[in-house]
PDB file of N, CA and C in Angstrom:
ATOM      1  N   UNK A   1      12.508   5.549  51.460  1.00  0.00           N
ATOM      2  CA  UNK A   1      12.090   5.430  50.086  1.00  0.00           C
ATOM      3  C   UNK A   1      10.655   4.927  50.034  1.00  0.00           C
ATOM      4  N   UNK A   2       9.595   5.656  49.211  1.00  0.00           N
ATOM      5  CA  UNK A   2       8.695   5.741  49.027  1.00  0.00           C
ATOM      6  C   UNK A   2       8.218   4.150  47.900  1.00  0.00           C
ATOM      7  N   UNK A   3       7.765   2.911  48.883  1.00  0.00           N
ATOM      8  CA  UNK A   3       6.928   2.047  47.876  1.00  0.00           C
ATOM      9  C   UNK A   3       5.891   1.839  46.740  1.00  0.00           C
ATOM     10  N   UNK A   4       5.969   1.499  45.663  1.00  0.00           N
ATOM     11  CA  UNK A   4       5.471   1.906  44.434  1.00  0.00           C
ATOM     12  C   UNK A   4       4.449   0.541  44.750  1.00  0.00           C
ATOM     13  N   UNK A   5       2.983   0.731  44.499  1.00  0.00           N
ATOM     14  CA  UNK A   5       2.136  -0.353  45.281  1.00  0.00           C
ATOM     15  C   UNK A   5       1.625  -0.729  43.680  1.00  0.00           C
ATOM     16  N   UNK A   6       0.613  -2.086  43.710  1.00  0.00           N
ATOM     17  CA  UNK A   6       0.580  -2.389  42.363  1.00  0.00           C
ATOM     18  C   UNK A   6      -0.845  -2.057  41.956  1.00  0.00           C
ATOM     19  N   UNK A   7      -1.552  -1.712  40.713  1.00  0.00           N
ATOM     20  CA  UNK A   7      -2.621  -0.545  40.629  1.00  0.00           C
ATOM     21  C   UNK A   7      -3.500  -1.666  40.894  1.00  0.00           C
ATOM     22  N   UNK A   8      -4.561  -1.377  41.060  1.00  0.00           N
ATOM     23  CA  UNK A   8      -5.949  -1.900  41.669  1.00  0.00           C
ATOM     24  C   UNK A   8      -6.920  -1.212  40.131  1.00  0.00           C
ATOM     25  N   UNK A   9      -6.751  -1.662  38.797  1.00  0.00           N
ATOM     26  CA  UNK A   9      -7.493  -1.450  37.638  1.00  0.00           C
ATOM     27  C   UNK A   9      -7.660  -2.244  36.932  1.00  0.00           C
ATOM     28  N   UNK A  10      -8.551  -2.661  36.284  1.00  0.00           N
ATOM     29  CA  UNK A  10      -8.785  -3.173  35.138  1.00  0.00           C
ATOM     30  C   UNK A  10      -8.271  -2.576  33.396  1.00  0.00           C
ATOM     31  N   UNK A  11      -8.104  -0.994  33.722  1.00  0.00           N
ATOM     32  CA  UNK A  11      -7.928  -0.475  32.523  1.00  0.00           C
ATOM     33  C   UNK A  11      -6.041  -1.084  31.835  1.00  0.00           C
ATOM     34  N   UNK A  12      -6.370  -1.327  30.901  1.00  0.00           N
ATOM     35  CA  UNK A  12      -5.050  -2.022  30.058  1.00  0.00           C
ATOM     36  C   UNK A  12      -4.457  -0.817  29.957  1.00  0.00           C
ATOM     37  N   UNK A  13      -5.030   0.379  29.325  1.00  0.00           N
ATOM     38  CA  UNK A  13      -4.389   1.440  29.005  1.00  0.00           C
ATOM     39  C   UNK A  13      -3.200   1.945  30.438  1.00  0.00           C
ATOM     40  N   UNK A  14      -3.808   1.985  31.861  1.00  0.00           N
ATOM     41  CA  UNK A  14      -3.187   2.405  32.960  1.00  0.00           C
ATOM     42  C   UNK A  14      -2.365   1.537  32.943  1.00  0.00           C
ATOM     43  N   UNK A  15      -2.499   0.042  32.935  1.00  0.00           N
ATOM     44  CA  UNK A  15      -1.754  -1.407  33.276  1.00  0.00           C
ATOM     45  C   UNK A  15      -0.552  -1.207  32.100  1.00  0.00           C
ATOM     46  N   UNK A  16      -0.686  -1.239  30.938  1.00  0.00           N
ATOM     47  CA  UNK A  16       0.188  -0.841  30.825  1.00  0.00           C
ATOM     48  C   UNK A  16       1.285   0.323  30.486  1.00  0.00           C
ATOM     49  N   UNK A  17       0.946   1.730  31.106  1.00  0.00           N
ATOM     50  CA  UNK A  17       1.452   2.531  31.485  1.00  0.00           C
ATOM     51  C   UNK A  17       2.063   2.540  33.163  1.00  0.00           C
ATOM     52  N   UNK A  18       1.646   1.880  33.765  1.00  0.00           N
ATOM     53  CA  UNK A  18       2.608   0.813  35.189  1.00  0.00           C
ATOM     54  C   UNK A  18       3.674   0.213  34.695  1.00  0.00           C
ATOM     55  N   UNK A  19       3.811  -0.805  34.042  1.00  0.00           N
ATOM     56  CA  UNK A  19       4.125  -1.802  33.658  1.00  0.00           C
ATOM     57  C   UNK A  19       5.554  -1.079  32.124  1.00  0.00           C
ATOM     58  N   UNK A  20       4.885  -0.293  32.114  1.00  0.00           N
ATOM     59  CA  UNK A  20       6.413   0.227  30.980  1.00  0.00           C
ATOM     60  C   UNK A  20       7.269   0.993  31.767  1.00  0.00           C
ATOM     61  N   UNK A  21       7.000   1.408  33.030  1.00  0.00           N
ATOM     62  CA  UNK A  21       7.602   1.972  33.971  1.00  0.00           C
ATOM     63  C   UNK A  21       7.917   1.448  35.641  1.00  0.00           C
ATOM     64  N   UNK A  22       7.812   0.010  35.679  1.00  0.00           N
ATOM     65  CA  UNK A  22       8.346  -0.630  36.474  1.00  0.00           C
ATOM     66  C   UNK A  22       8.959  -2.081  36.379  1.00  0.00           C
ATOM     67  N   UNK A  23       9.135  -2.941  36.991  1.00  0.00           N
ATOM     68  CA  UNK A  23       9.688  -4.223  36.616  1.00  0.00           C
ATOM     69  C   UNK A  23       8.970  -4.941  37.895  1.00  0.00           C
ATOM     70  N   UNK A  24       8.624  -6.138  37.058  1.00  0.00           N
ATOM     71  CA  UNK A  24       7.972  -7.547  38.046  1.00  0.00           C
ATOM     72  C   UNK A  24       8.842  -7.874  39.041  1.00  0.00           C
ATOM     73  N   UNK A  25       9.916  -7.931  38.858  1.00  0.00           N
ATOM     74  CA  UNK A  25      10.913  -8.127  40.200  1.00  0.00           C
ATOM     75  C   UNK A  25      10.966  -7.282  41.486  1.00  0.00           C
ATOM     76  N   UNK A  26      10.465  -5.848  41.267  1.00  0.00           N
ATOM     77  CA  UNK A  26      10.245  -4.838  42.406  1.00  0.00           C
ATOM     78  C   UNK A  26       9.037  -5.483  42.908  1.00  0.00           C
ATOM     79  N   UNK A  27       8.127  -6.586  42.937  1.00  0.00           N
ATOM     80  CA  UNK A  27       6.807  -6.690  43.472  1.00  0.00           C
ATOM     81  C   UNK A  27       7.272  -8.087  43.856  1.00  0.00           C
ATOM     82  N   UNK A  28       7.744  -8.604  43.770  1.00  0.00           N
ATOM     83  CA  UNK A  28       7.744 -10.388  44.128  1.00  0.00           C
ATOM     84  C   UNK A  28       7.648 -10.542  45.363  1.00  0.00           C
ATOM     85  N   UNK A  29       7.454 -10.022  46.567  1.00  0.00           N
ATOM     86  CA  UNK A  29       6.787  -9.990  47.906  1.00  0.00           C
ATOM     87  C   UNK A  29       5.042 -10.051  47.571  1.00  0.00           C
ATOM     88  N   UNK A  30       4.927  -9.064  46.278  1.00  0.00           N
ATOM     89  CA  UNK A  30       2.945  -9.488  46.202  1.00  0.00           C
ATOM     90  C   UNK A  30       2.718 -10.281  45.561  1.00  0.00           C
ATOM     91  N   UNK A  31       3.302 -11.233  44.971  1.00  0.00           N
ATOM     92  CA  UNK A  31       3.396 -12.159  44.062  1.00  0.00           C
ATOM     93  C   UNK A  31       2.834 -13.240  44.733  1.00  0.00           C
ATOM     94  N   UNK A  32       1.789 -14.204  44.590  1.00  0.00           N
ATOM     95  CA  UNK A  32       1.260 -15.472  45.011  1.00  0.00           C
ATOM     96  C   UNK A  32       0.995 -16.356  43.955  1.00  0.00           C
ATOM     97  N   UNK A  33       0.991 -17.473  44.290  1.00  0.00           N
ATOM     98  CA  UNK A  33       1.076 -18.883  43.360  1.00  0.00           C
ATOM     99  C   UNK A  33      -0.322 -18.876  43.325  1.00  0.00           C
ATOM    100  N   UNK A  34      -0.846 -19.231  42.095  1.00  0.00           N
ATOM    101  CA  UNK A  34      -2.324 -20.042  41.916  1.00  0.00           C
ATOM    102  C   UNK A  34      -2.454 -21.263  41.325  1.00  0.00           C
ATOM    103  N   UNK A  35      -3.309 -22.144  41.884  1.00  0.00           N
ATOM    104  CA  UNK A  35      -3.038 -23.388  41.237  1.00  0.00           C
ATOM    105  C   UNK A  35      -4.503 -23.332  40.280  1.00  0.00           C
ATOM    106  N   UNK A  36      -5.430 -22.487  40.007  1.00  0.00           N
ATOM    107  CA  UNK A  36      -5.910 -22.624  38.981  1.00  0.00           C
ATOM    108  C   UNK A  36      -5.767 -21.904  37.461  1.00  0.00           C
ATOM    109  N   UNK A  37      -5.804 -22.406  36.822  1.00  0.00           N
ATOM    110  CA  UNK A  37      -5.571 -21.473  35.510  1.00  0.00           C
ATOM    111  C   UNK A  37      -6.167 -19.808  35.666  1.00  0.00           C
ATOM    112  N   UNK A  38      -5.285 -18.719  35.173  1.00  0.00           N
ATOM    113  CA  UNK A  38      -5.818 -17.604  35.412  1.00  0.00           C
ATOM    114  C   UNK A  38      -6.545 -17.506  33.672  1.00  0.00           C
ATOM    115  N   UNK A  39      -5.811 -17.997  33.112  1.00  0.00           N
ATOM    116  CA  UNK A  39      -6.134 -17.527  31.660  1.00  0.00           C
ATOM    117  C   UNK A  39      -6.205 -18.639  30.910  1.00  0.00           C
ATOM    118  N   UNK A  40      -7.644 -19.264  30.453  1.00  0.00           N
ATOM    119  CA  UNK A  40      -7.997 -20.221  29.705  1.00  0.00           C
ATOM    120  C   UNK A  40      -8.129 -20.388  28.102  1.00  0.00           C
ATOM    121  N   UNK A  41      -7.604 -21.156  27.446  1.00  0.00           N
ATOM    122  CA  UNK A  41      -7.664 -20.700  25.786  1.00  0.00           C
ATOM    123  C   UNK A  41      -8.743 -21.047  25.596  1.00  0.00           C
ATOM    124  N   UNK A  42      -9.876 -20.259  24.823  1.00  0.00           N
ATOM    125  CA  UNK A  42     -10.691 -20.111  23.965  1.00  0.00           C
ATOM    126  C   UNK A  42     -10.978 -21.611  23.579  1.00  0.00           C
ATOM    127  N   UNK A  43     -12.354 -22.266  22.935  1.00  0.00           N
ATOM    128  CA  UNK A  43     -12.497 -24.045  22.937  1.00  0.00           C
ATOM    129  C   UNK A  43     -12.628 -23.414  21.192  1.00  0.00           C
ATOM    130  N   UNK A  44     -11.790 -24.060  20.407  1.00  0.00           N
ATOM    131  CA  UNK A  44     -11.927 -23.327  18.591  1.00  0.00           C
ATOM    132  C   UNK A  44     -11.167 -24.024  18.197  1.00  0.00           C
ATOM    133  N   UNK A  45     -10.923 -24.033  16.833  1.00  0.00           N
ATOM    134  CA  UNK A  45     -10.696 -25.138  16.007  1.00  0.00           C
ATOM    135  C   UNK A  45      -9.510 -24.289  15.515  1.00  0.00           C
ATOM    136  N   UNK A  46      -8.181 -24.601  15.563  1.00  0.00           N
ATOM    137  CA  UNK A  46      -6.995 -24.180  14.520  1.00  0.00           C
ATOM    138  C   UNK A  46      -6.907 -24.714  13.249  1.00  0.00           C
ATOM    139  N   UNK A  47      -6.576 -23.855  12.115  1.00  0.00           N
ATOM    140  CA  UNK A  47      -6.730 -23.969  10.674  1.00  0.00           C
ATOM    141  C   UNK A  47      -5.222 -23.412  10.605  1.00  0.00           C
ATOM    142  N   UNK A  48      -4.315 -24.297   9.283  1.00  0.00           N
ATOM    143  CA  UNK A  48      -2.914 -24.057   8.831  1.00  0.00           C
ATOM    144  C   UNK A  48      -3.399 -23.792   6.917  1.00  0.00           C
ATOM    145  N   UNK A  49      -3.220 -22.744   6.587  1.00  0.00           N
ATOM    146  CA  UNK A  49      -3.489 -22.394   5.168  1.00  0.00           C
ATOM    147  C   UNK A  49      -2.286 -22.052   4.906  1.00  0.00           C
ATOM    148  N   UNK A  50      -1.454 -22.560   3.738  1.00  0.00           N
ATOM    149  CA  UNK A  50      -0.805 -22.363   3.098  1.00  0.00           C
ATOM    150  C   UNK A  50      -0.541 -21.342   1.472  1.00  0.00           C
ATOM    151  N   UNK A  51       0.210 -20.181   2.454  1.00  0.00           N
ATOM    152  CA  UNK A  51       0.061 -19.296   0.745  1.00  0.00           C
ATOM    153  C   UNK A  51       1.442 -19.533   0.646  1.00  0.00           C
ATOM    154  N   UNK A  52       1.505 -18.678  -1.188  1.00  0.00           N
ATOM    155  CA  UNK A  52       2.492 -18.278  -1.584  1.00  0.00           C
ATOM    156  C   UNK A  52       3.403 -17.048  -0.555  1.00  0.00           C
ATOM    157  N   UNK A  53       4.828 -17.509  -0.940  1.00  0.00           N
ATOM    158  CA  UNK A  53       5.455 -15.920   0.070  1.00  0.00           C
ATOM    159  C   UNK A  53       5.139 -14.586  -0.302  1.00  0.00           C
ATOM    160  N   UNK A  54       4.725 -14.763  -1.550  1.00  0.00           N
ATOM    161  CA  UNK A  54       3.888 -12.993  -2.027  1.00  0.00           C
ATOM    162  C   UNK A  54       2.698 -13.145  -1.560  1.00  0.00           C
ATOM    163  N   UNK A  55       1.832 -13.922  -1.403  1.00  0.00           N
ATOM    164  CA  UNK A  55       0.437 -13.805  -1.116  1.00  0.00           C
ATOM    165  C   UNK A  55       0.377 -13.826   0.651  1.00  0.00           C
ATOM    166  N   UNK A  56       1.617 -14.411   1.370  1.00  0.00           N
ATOM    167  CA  UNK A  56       2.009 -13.610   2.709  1.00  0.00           C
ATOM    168  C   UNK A  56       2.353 -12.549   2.741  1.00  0.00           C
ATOM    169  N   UNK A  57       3.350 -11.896   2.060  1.00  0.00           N
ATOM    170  CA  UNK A  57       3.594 -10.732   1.807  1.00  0.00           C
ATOM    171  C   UNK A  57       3.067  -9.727   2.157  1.00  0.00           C
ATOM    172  N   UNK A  58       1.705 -10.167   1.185  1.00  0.00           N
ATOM    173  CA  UNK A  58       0.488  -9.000   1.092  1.00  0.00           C
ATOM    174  C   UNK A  58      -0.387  -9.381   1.993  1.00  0.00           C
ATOM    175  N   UNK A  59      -0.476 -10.366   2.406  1.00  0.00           N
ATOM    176  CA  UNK A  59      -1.330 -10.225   4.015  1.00  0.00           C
ATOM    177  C   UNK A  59      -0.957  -9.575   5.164  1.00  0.00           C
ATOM    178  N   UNK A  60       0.576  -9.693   5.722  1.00  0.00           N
ATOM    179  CA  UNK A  60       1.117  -8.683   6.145  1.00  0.00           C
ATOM    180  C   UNK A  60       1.210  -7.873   6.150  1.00  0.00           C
ATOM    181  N   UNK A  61       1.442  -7.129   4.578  1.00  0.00           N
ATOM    182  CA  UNK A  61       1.109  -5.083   4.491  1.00  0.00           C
ATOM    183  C   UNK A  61      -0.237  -5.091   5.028  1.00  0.00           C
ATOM    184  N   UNK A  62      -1.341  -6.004   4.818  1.00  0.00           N
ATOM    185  CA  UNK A  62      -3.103  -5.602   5.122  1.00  0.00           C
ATOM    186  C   UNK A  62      -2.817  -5.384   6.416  1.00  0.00           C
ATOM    187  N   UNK A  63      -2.485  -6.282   7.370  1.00  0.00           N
ATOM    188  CA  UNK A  63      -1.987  -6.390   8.658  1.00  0.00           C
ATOM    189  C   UNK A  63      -1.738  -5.099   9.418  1.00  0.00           C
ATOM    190  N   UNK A  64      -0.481  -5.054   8.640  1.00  0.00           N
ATOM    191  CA  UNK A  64       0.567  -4.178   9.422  1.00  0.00           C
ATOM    192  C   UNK A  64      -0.521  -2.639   9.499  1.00  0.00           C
ATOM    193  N   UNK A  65      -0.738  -2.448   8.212  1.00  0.00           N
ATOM    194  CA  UNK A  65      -1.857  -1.476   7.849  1.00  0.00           C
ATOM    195  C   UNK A  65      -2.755  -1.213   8.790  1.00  0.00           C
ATOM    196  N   UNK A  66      -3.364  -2.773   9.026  1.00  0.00           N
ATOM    197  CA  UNK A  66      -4.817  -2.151  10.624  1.00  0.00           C
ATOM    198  C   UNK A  66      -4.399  -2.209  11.554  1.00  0.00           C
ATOM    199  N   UNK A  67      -2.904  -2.187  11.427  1.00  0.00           N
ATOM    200  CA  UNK A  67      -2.283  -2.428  12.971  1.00  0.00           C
ATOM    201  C   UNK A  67      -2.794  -3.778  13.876  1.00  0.00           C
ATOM    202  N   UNK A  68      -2.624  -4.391  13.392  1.00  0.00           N
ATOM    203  CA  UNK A  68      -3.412  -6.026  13.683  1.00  0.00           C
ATOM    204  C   UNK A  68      -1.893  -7.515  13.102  1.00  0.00           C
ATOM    205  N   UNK A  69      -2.888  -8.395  13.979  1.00  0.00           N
ATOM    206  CA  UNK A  69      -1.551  -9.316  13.042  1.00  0.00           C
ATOM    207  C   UNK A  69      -2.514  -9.878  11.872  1.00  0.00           C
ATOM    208  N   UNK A  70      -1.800 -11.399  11.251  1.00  0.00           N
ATOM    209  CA  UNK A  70      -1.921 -11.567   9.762  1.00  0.00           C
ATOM    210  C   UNK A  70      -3.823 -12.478  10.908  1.00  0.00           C
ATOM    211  N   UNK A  71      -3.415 -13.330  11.582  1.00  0.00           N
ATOM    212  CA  UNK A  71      -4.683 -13.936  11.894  1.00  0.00           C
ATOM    213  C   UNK A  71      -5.653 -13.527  12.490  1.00  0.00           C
ATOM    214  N   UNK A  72      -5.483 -12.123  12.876  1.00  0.00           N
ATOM    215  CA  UNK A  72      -6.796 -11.405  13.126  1.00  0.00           C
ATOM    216  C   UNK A  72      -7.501 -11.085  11.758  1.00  0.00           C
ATOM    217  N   UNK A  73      -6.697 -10.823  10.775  1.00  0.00           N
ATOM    218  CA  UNK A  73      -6.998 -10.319   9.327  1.00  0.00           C
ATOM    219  C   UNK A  73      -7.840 -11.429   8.814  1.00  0.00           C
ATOM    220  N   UNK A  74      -7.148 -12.647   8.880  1.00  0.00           N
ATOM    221  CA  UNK A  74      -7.480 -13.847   8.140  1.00  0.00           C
ATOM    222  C   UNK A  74      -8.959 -14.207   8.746  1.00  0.00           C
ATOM    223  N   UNK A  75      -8.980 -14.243  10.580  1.00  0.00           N
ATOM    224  CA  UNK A  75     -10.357 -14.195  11.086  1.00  0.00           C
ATOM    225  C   UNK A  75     -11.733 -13.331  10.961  1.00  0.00           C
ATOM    226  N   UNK A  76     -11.112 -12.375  10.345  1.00  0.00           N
ATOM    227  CA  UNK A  76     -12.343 -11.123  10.254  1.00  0.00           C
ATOM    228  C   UNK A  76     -12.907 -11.612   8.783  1.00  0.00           C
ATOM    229  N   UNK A  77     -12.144 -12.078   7.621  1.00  0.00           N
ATOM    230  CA  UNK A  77     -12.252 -11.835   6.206  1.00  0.00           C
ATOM    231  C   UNK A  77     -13.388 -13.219   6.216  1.00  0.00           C
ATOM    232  N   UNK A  78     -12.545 -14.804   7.127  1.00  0.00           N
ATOM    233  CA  UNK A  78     -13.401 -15.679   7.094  1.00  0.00           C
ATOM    234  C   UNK A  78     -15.094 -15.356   7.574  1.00  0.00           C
ATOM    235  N   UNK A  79     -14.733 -14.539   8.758  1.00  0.00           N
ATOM    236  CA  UNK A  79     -16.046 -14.407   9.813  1.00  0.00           C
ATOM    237  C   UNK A  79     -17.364 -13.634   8.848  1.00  0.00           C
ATOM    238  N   UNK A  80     -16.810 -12.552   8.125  1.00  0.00           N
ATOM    239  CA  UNK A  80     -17.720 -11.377   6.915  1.00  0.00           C
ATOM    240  C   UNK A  80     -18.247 -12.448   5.769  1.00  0.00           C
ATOM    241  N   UNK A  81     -17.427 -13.619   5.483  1.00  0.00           N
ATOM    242  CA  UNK A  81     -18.104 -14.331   4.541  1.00  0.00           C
ATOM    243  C   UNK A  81     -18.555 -15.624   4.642  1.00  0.00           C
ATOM    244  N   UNK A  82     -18.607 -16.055   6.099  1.00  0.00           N
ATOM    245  CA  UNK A  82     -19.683 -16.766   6.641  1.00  0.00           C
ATOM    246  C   UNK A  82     -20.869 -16.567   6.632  1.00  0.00           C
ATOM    247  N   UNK A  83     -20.841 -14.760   6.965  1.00  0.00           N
ATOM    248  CA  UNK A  83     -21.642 -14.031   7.746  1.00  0.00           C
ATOM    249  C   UNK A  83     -22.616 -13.519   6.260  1.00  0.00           C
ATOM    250  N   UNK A  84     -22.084 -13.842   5.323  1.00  0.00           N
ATOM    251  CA  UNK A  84     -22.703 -13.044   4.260  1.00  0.00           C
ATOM    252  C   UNK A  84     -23.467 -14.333   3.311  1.00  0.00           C
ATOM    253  N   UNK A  85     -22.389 -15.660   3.011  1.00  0.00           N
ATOM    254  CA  UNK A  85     -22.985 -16.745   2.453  1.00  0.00           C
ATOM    255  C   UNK A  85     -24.636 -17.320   3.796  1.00  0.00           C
ATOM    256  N   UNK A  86     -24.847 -17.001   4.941  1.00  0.00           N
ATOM    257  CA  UNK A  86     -25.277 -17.468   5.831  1.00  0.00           C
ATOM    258  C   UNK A  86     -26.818 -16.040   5.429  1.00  0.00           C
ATOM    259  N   UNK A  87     -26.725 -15.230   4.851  1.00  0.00           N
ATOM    260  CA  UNK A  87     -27.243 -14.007   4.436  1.00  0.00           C
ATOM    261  C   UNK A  87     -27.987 -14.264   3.092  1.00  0.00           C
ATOM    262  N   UNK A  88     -27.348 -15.094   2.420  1.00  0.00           N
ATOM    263  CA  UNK A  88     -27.363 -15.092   1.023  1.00  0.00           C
ATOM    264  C   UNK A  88     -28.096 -16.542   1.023  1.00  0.00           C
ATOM    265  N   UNK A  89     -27.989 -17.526   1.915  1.00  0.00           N
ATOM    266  CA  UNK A  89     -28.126 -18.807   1.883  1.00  0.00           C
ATOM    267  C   UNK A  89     -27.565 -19.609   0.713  1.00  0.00           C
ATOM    268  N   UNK A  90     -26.210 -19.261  -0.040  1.00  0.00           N
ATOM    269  CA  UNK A  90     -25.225 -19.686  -0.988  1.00  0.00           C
ATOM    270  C   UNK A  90     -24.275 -20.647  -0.188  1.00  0.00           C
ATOM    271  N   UNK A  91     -23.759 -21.345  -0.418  1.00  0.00           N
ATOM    272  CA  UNK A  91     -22.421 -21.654   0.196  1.00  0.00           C
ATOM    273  C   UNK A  91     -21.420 -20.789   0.177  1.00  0.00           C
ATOM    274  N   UNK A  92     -20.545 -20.756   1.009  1.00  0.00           N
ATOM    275  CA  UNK A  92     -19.360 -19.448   1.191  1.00  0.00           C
ATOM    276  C   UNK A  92     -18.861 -19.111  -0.202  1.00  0.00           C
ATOM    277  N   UNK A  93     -18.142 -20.246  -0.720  1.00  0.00           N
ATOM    278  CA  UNK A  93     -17.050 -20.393  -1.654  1.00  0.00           C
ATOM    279  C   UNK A  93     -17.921 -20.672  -3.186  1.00  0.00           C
ATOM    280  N   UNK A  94     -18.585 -20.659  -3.543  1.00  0.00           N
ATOM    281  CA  UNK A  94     -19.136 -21.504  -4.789  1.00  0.00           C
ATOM    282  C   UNK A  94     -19.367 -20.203  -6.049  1.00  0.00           C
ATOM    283  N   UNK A  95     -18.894 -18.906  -5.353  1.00  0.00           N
ATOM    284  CA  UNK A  95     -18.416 -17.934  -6.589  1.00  0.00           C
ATOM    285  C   UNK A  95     -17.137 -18.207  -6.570  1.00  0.00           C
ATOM    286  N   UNK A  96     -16.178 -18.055  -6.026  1.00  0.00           N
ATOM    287  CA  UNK A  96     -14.726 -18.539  -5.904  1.00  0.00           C
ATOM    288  C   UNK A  96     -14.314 -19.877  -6.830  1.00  0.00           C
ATOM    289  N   UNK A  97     -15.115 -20.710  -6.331  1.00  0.00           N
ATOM    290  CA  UNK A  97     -14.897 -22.213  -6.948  1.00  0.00           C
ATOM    291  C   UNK A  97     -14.751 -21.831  -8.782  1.00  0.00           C
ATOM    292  N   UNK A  98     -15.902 -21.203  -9.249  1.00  0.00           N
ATOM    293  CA  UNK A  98     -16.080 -21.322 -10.297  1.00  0.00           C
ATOM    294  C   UNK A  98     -15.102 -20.446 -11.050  1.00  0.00           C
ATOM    295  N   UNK A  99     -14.966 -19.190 -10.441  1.00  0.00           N
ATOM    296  CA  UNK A  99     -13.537 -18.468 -11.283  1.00  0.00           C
ATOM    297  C   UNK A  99     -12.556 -19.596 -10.638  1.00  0.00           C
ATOM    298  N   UNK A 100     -12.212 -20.206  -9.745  1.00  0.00           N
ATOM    299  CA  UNK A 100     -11.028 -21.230 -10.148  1.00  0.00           C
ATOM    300  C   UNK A 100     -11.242 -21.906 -10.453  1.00  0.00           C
ATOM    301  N   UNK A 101     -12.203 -22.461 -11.175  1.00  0.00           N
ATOM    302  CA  UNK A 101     -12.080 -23.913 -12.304  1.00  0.00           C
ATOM    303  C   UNK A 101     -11.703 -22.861 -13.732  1.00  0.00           C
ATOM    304  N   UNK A 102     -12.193 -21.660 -13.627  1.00  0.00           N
ATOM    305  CA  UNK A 102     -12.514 -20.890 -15.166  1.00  0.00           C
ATOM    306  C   UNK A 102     -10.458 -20.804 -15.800  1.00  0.00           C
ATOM    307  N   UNK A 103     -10.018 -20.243 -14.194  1.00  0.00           N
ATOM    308  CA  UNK A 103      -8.775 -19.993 -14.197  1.00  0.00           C
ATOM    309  C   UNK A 103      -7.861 -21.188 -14.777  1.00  0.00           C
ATOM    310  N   UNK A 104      -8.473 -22.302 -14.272  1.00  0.00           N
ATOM    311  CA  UNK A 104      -6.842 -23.985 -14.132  1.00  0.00           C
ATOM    312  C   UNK A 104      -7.407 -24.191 -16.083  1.00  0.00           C
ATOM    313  N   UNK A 105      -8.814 -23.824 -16.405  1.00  0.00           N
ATOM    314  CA  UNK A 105      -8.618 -24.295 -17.501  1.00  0.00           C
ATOM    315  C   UNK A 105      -7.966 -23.256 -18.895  1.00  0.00           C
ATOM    316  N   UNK A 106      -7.876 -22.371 -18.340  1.00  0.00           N
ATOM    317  CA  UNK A 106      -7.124 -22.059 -19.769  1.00  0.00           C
ATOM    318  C   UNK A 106      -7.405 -20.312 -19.294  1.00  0.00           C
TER     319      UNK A 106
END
């Protein structure tokens, strides 16, 4: 029986077209321990925003839509209006602010 060897690529696309057609347990002879981290998290600041379950809802259809999850969505929308108040030399939020004060009062 002919040994199935493990690919020598970088491409994700090949990796995982291997990988939907074999199992990690057929390789555990090439398998070696590392004692340094292979994969380091990113140094960034986590943010918890709280919506309504409809206003998740609809972040999810946006989501599901770009084929993306909800916090890639949420990262792109923050990053465009950093990127635009930083353009504008406005503060991000200070059109926002004012339709929600316009809104709580009446």
């Amino acid at each position: 029986m002919k040994r199935t060897t493990l690919p020598n690529t970088d491409s994700i696309e090949e990796l995982a077209k291997f990988w939907d057609a074999h199992d990690l347990t057929d390789f555990e002879s090439d398998l070696e321990e590392v004692a340094e981290p292979v994969f380091v998290r990113a140094k960034g600041v986590t943010l918890s925003i709280a919506l309504e379950p409809t206003e998740a809802g609809h972040l999810q259809q946006i989501a599901r839509s770009r084929g993306v999850n909800r916090n890639t969505v949420i990262r792109q929308w923050i990053l465009e209006r950093l990127h635009q108040s930083s353009s504008t030399g406005r503060p991000p939020n200070k059109a926002s602010n004012r339709t929600a004060r316009k809104s709580h009062r009446g």
